[in-house]
N, C-alpha and C. Protein backbone atom coordinates (compact mmCIF):
# COMPACT_ATOMS: atom_id res chain seq x y z
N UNK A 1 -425.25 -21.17 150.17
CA UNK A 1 -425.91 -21.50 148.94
C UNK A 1 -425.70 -20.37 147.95
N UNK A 2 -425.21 -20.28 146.56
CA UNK A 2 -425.34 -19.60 145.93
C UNK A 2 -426.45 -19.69 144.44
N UNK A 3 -426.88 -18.76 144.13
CA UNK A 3 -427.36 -18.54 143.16
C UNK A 3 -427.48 -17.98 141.99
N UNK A 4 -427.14 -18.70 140.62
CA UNK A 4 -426.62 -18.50 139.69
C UNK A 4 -428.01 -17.79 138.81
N UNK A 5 -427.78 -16.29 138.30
CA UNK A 5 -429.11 -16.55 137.23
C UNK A 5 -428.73 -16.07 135.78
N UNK A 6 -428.90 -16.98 134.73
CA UNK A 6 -429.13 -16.74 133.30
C UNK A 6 -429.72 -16.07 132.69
N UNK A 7 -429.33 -15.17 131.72
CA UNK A 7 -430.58 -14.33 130.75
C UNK A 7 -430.69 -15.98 129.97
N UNK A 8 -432.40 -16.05 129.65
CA UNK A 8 -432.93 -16.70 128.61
C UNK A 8 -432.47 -16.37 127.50
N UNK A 9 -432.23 -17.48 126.67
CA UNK A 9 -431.26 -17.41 125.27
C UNK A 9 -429.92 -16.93 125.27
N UNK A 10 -429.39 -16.74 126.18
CA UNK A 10 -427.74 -15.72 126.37
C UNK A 10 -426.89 -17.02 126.41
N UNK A 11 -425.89 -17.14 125.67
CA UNK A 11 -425.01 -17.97 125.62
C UNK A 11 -423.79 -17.49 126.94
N UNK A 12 -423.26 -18.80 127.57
CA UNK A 12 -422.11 -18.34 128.59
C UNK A 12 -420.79 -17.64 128.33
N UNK A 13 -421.27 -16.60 129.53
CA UNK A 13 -419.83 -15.22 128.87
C UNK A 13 -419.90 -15.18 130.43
N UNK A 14 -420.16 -13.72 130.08
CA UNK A 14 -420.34 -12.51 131.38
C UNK A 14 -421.52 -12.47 131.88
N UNK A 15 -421.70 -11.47 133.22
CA UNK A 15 -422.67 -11.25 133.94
C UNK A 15 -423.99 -11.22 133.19
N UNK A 16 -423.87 -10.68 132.16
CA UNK A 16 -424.88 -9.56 131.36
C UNK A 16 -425.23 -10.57 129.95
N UNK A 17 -424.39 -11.72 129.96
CA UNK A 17 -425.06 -12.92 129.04
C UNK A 17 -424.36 -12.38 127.91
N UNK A 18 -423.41 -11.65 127.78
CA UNK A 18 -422.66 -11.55 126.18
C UNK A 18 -421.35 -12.54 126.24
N UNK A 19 -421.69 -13.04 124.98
CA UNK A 19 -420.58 -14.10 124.63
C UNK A 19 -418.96 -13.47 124.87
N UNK A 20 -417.97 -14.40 125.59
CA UNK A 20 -416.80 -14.28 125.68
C UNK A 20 -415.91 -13.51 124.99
N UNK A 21 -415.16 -12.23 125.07
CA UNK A 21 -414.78 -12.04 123.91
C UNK A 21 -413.89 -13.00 122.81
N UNK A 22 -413.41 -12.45 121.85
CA UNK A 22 -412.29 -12.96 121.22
C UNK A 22 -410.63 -12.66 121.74
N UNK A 23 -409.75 -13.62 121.24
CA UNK A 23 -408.53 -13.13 121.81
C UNK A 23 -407.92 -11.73 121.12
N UNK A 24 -407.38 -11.16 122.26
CA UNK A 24 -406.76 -10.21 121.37
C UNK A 24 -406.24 -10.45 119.91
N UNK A 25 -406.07 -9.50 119.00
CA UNK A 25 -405.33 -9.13 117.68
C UNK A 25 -403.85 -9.04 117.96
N UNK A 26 -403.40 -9.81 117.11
CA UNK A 26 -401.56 -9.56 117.39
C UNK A 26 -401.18 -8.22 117.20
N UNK A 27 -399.68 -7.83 118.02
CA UNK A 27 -399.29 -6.57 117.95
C UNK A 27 -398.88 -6.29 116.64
N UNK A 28 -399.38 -4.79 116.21
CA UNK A 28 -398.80 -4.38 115.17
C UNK A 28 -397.52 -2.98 115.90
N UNK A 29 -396.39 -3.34 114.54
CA UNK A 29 -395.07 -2.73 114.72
C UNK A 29 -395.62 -0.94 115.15
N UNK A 30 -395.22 -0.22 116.12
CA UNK A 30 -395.50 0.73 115.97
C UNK A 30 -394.60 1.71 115.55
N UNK A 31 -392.83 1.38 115.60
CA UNK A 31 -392.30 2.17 114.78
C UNK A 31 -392.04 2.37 113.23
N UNK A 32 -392.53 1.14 113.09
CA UNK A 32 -392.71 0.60 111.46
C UNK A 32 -393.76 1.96 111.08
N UNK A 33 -394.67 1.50 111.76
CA UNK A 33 -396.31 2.28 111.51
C UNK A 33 -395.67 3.61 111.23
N UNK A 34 -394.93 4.51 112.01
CA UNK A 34 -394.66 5.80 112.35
C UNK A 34 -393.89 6.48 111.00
N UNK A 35 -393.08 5.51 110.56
CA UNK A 35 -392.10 6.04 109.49
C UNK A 35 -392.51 5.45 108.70
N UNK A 36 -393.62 4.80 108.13
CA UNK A 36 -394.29 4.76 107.10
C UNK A 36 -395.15 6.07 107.29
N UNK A 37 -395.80 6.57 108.35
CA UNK A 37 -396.30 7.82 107.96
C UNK A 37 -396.46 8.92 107.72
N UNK A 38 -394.31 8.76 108.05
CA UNK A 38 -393.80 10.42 107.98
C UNK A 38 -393.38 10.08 106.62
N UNK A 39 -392.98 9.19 105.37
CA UNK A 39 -392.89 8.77 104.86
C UNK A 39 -394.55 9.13 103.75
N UNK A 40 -395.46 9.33 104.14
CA UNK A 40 -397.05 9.13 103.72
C UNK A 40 -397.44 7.80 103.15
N UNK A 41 -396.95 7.06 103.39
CA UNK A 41 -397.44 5.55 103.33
C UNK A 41 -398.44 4.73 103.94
N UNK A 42 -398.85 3.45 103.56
CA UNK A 42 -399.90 2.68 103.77
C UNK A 42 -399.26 2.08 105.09
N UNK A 43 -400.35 1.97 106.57
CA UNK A 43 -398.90 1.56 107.93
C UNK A 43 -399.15 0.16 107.01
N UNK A 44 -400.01 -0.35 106.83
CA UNK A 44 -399.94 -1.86 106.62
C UNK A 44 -399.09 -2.74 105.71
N UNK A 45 -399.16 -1.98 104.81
CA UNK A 45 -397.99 -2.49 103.36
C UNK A 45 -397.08 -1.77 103.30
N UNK A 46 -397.30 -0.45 103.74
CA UNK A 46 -396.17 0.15 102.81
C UNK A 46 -395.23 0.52 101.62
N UNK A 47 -396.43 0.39 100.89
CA UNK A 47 -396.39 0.70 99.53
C UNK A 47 -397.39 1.27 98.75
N UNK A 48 -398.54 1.57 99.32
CA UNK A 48 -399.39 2.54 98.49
C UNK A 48 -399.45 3.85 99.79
N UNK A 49 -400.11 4.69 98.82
CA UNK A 49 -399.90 6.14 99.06
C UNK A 49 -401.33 6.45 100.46
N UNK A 50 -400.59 6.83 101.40
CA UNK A 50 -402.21 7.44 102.32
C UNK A 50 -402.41 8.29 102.18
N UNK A 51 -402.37 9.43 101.43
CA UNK A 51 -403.06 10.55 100.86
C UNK A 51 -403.38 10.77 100.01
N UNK A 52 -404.28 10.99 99.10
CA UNK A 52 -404.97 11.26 97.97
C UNK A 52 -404.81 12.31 97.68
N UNK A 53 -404.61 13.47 98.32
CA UNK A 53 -404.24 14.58 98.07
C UNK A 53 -403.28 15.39 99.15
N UNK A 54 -403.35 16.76 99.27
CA UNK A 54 -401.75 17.11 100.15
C UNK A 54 -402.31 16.45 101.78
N UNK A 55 -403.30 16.76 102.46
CA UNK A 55 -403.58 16.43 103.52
C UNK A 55 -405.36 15.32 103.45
N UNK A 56 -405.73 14.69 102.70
CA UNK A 56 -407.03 13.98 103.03
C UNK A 56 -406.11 12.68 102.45
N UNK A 57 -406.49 12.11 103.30
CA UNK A 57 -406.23 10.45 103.46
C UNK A 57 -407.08 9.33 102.96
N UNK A 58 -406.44 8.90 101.96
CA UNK A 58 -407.58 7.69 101.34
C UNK A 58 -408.41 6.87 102.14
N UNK A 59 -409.60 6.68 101.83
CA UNK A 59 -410.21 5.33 102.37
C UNK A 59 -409.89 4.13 102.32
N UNK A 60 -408.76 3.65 101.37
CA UNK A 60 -408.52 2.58 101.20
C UNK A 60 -407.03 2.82 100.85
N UNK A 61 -406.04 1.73 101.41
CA UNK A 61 -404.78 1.95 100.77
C UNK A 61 -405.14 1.19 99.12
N UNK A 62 -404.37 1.64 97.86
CA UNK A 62 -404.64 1.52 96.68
C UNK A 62 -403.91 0.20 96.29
N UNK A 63 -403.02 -0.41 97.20
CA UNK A 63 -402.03 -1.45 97.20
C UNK A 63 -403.06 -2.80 97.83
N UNK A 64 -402.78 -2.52 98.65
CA UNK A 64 -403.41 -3.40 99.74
C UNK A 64 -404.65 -3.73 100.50
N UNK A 65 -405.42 -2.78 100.11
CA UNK A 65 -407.39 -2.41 100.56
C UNK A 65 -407.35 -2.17 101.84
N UNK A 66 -406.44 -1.94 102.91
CA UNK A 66 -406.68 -1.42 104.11
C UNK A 66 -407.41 -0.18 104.15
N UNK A 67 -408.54 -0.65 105.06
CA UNK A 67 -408.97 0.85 105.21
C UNK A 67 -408.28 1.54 106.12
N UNK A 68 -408.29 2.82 105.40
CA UNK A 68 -408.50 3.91 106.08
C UNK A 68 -409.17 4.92 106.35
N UNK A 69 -410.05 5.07 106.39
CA UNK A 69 -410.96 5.73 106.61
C UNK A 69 -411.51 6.18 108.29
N UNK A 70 -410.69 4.89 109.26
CA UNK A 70 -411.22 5.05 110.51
C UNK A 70 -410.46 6.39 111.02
N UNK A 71 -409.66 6.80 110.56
CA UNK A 71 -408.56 7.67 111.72
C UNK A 71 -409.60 8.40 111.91
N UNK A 72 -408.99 9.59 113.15
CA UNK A 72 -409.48 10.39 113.93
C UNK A 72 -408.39 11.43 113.91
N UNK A 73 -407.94 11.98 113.18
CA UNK A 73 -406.98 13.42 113.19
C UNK A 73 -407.26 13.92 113.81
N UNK A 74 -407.95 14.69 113.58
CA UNK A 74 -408.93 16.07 113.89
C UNK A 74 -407.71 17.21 113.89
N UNK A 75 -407.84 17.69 115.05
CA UNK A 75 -406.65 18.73 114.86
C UNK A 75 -405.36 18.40 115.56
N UNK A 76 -405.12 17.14 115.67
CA UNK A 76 -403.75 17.03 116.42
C UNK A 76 -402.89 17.36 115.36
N UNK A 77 -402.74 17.03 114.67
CA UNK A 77 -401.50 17.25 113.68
C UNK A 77 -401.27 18.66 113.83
N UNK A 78 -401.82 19.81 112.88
CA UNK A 78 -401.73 21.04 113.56
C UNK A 78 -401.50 21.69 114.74
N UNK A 79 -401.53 20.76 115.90
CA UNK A 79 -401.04 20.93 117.56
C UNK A 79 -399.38 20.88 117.38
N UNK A 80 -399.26 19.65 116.85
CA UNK A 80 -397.91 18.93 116.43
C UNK A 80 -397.13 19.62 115.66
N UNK A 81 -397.22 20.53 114.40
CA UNK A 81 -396.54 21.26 113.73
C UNK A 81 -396.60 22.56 114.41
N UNK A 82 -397.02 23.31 115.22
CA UNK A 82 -397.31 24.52 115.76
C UNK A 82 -396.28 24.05 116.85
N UNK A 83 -396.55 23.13 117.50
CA UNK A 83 -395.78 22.44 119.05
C UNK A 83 -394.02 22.87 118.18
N UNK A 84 -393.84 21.68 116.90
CA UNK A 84 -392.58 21.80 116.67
C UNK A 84 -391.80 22.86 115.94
N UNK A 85 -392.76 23.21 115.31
CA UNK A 85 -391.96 24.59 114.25
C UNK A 85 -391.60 25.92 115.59
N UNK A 86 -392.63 26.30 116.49
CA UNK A 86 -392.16 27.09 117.49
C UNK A 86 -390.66 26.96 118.34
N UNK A 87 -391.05 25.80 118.46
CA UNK A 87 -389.47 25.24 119.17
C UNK A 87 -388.75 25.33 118.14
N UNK A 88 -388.64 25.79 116.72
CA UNK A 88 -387.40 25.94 116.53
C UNK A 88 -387.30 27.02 116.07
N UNK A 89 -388.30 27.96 115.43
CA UNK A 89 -388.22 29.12 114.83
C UNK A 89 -388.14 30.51 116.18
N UNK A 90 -388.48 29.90 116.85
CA UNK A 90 -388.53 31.18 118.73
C UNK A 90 -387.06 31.49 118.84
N UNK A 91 -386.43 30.39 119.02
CA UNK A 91 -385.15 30.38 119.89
C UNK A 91 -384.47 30.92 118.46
N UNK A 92 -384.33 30.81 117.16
CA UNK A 92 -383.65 31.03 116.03
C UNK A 92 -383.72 33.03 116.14
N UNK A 93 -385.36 33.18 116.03
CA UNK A 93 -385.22 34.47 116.17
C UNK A 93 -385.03 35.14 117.76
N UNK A 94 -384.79 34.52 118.37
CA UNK A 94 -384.17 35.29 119.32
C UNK A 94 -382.55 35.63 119.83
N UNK A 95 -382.08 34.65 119.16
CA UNK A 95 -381.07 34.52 119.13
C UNK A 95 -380.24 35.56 117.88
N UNK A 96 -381.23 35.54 117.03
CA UNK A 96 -380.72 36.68 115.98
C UNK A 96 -381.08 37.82 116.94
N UNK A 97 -381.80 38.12 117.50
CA UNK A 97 -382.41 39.59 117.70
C UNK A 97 -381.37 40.21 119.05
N UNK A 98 -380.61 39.28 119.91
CA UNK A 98 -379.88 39.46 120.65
C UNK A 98 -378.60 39.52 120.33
N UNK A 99 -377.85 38.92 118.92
CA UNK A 99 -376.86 38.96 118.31
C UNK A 99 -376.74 40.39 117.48
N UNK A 100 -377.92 40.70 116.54
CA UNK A 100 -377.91 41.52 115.45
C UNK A 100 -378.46 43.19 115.95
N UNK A 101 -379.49 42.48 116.37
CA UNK A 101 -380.47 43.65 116.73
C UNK A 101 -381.20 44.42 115.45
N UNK A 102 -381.20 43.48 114.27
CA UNK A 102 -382.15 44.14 113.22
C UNK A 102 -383.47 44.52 113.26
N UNK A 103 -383.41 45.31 111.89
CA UNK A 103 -385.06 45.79 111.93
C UNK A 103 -386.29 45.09 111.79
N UNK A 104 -387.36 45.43 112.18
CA UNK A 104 -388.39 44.81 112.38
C UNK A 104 -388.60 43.95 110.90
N UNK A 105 -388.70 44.78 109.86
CA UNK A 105 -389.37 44.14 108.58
C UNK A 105 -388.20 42.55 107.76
N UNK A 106 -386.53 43.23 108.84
CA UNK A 106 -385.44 42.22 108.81
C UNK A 106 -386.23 40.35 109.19
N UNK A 107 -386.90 40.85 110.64
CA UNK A 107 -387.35 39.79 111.42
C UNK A 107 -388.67 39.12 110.30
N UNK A 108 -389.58 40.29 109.97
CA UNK A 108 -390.98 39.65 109.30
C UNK A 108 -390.30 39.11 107.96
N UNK A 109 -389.09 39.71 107.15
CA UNK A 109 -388.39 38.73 105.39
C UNK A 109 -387.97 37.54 106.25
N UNK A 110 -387.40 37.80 107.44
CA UNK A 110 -386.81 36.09 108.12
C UNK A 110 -387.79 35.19 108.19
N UNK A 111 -388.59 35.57 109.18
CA UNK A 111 -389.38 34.84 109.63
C UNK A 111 -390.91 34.30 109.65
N UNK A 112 -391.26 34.94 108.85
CA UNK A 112 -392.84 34.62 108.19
C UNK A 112 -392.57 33.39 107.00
N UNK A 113 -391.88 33.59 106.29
CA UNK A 113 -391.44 32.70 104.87
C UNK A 113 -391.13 31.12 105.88
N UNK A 114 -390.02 31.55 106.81
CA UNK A 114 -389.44 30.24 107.17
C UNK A 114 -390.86 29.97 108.07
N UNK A 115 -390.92 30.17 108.28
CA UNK A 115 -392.33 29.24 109.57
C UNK A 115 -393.64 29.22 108.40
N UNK A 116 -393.77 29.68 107.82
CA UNK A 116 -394.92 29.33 106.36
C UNK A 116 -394.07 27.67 105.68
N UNK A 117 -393.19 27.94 105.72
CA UNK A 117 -392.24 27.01 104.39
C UNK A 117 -392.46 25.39 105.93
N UNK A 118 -391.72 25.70 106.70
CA UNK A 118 -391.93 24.70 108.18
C UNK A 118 -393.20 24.44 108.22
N UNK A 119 -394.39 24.96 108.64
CA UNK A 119 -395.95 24.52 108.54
C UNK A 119 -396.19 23.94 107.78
N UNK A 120 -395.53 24.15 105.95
CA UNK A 120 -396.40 22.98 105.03
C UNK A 120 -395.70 22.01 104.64
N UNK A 121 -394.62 21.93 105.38
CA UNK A 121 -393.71 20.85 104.80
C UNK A 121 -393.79 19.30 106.10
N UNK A 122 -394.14 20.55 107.08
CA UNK A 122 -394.44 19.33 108.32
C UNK A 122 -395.39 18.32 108.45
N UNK A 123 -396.77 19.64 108.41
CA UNK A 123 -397.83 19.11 108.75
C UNK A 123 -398.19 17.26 108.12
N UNK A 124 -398.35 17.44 106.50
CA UNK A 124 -398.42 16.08 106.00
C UNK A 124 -397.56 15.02 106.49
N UNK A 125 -396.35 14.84 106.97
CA UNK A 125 -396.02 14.00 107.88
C UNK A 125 -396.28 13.41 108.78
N UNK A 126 -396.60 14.62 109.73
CA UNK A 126 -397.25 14.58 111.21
C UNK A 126 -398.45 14.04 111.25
N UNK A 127 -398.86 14.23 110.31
CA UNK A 127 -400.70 14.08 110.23
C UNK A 127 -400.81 12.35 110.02
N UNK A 128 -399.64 11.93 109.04
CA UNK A 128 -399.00 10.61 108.52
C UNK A 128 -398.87 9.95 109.80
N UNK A 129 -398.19 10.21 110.61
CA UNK A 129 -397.65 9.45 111.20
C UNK A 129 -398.63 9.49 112.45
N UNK A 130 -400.14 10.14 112.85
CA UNK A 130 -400.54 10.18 113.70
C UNK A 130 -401.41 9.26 113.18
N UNK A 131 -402.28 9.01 112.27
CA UNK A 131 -403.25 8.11 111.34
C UNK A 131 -402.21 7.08 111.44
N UNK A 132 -401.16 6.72 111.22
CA UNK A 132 -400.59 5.44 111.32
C UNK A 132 -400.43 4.56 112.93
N UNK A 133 -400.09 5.99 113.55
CA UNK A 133 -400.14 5.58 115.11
C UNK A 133 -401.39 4.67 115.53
N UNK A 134 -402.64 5.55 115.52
CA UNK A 134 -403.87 4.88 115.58
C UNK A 134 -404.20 3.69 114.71
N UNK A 135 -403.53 3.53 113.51
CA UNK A 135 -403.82 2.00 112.96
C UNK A 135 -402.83 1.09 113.66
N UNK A 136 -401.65 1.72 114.02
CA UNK A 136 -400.97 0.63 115.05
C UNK A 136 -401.72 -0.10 116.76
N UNK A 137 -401.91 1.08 117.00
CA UNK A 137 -402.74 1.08 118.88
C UNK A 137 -403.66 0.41 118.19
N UNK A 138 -404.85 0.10 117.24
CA UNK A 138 -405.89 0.04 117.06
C UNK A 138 -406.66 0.46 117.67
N UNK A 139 -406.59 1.88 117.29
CA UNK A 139 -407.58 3.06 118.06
C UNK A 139 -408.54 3.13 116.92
N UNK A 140 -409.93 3.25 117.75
CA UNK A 140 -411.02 4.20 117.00
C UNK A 140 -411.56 2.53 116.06
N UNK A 141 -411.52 2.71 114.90
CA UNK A 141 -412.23 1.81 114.31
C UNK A 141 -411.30 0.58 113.56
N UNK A 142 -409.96 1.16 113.78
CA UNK A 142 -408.71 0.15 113.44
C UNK A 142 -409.13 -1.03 114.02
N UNK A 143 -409.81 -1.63 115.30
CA UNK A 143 -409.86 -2.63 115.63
C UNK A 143 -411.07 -3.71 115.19
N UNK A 144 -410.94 -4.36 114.44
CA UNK A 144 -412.16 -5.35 114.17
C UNK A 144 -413.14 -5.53 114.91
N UNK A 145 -412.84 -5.52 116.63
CA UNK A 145 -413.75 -5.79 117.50
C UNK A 145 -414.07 -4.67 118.41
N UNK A 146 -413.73 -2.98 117.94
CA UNK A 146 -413.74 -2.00 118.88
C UNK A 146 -415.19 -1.49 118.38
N UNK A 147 -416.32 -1.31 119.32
CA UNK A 147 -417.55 -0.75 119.93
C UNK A 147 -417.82 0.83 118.54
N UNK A 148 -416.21 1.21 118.38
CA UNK A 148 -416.30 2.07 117.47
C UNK A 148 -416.23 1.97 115.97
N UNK A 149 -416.47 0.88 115.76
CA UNK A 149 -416.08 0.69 114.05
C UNK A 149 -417.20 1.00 113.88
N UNK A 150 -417.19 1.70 112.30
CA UNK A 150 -418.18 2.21 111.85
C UNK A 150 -417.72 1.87 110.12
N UNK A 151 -418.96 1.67 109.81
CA UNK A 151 -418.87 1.62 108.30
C UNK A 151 -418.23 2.67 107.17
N UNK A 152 -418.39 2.81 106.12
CA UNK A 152 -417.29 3.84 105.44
C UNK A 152 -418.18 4.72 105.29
N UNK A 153 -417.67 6.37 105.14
CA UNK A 153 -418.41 7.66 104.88
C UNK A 153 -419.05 7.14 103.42
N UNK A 154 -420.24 8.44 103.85
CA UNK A 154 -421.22 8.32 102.34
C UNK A 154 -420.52 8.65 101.65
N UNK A 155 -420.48 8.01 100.29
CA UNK A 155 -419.63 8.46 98.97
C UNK A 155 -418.75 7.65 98.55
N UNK A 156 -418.55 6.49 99.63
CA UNK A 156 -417.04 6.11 99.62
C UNK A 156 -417.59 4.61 99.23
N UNK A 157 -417.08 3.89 98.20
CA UNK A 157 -417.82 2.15 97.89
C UNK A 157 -416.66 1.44 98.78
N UNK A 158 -416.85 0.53 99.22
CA UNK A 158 -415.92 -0.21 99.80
C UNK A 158 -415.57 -0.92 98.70
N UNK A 159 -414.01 -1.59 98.69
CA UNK A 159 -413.30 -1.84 98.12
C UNK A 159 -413.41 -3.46 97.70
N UNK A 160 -413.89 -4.23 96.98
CA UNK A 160 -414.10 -5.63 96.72
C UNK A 160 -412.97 -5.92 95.43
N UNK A 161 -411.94 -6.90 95.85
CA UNK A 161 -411.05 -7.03 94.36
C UNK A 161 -411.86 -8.43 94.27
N UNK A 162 -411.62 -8.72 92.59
CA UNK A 162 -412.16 -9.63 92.06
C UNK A 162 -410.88 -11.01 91.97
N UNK A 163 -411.72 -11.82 92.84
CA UNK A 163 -410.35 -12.91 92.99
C UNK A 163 -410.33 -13.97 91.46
N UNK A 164 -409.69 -14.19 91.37
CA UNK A 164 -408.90 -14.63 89.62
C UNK A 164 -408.77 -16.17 90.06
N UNK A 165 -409.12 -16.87 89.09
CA UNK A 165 -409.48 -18.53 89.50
C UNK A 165 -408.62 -19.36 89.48
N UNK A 166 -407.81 -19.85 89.49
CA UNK A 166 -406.41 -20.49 89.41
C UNK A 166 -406.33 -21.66 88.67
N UNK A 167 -405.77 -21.39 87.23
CA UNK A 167 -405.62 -21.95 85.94
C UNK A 167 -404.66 -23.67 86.12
C-alpha cells in the first residue's frame, strides 16, 4: 500500500508542493557572447555599448534594454589580466636579461611602462568578455527563473520604452 500526502493548497509538482518548473531557456551563442565582449558590446544585440565608462558596465544595454546589471565580476577580470600580461611580460624580460645582461633601471624603462600599458588595455576586454560569459551560461541573475535574480541597484530606474501605436 502506498501513501501519497499533499500540502493543502499546493498545486502538483514536487515533493514539497512547488509547481513544476518551466522548460529550460534556449541556448545562447557563447562565442558570439565572448567577442562581443572583448569587443565591449551588448552580448545580446551587439550594438550598444556595455560600459558607460572605462570599466563600470551599464545597467541596461542603450540599444536593446537588456539588463545588465546582474553580472558578478568582482575581481576575476584582474585575475585574468595579471594571469595574462605575466605570461608574456616574464619570459620577454628574461629572455632580455639572459641575452643582454642590462642594467637594472634598463629593465624598470622596459618594463614597468609595458606591463602598465598591457594592464589597461586588457583589463576592459577581459572584464567584457567575462559579464558576457555569464549572460551567455545564464549565471547569477541572467536567468529569468534563477533563485538569484534580483531587482536593479538603488539609483538605477528600470528601463520602460514607450511603445508607438501603429498608424
Amino acid at each position: 500500500m502506498t501513501v501519497t500526502h499533499t500540502l493543502a493548497g499546493s498545486e502538483p509538482g514536487d515533493a514539497r508542493g512547488r509547481a513544476p518548473l518551466e522548460p529550460p531557456a534556449s541556448p545562447r551563442a557563447v562565442p558570439e557572447a565572448l567577442l562581443r565582449g572583448a569587443r565591449g558590446l551588448c552580448p545580446a544585440c551587439g550594438a550598444g555599448r556595455l560600459f558607460s565608462s572605462y570599466l563600470k558596465v551599464s545597467p541596461y544595454c542603450p540599444d536593446c534594454d537588456e539588463e545588465l546589471y546582474h553580472h558578478r565580476a568582482d575581481d576575476a577580470p584582474p585575475y585574468a589580466t595579471i594571469l595574462l600580461v605575466g605570461h608574456i611580460v616574464v619570459p620577454l624580460m628574461v629572455l632580455v636579461e639572459e641575452m643582454y645582461r642590462p642594467e637594472v633601471w634598463v629593465h624598470l624603462v622596459l618594463w614597468l611602462p609595458l606591463t602598465l600599458a598591457l594592464c589597461l588595455s586588457l583589463l576592459p576586454p577581459l572584464k567584457g568578455m567575462l559579464v558576457n560569459l555569464q549572460w551567455a551560461l545564464r549565471m547569477h541573475g541572467f536567468d529569468p527563473q534563477s533563485a538569484e535574480r534580483e531587482g536593479p541597484p538603488d539609483g538605477v530606474v528600470p528601463v520602460v520604452r514607450a511603445v508607438r501605436p501603429i498608424r
